[in-house]
Protein backbone atom coordinates (compact mmCIF):
# COMPACT_ATOMS: atom_id res chain seq x y z
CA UNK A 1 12.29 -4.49 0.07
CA UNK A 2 12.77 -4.91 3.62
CA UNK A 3 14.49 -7.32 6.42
CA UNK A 4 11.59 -7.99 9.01
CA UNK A 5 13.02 -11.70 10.00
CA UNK A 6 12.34 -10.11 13.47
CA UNK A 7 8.74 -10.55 13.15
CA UNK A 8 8.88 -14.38 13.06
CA UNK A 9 5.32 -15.29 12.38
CA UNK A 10 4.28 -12.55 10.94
CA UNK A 11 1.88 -12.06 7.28
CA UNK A 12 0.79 -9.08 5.27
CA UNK A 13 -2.54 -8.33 6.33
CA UNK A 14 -3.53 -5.64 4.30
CA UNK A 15 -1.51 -3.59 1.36
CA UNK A 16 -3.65 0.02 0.82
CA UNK A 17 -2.47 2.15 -1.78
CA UNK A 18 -3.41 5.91 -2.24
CA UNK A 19 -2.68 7.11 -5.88
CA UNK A 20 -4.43 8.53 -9.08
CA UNK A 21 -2.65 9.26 -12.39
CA UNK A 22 -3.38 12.89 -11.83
CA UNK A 23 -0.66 14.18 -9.21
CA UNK A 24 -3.51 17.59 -8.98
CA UNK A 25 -6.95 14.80 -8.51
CA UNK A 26 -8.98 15.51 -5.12
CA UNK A 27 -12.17 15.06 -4.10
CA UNK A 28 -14.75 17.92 -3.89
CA UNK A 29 -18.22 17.79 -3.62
CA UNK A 30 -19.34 16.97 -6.98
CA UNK A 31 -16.44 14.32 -6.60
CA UNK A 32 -16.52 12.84 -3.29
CA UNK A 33 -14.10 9.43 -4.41
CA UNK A 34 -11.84 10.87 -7.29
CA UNK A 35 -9.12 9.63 -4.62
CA UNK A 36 -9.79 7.15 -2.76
CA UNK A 37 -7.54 3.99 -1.50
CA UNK A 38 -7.43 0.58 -2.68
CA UNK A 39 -6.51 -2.63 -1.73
CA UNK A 40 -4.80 -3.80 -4.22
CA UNK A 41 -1.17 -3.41 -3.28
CA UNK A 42 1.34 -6.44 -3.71
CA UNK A 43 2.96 -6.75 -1.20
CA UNK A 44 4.31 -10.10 -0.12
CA UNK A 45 6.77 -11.63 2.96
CA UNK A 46 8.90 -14.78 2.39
CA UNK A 47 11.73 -15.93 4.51
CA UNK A 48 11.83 -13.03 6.56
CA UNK A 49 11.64 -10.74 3.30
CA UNK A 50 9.03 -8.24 2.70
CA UNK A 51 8.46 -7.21 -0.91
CA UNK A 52 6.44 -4.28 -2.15
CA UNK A 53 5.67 -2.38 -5.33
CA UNK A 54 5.15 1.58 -4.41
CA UNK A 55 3.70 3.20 -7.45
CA UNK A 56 5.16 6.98 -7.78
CA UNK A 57 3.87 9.15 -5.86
CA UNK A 58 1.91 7.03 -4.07
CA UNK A 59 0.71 6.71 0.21
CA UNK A 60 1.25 2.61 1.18
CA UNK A 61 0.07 1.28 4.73
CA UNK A 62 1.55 -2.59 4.96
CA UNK A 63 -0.25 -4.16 7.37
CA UNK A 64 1.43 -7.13 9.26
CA UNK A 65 0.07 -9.83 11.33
């Protein structure tokens, strides 16, 4: 959760996740896009609120607007 009622106007953009299961996944050669992020994150503003899900161990950019 967070209090942005100072950015009146404002949306979420974009929600990008970075996380895989395995903690020890990266990419190599032979694996170029084991990790890669998505853009399936939830977040959502209302009423000045913003309102995320952050999986564990996870890297979110929430992109306002």
């Amino acid at each position: 959760d967070g209090d942005v009622r100072g950015f009146l106007g404002y949306a979420v953009q974009e929600h990008l996740v970075l996380e895989h299961a395995d903690l020890k996944a990266r990419n190599s050669m032979t694996q170029p896009d084991a990790v890669t992020p998505h853009s399936r994150g939830d977040a959502k503003l209302s009423a000045g609120q913003l309102e995320a899900t952050l999986p564990p161990a996870s890297w979110n950019v929430i992109r306002l607007g």
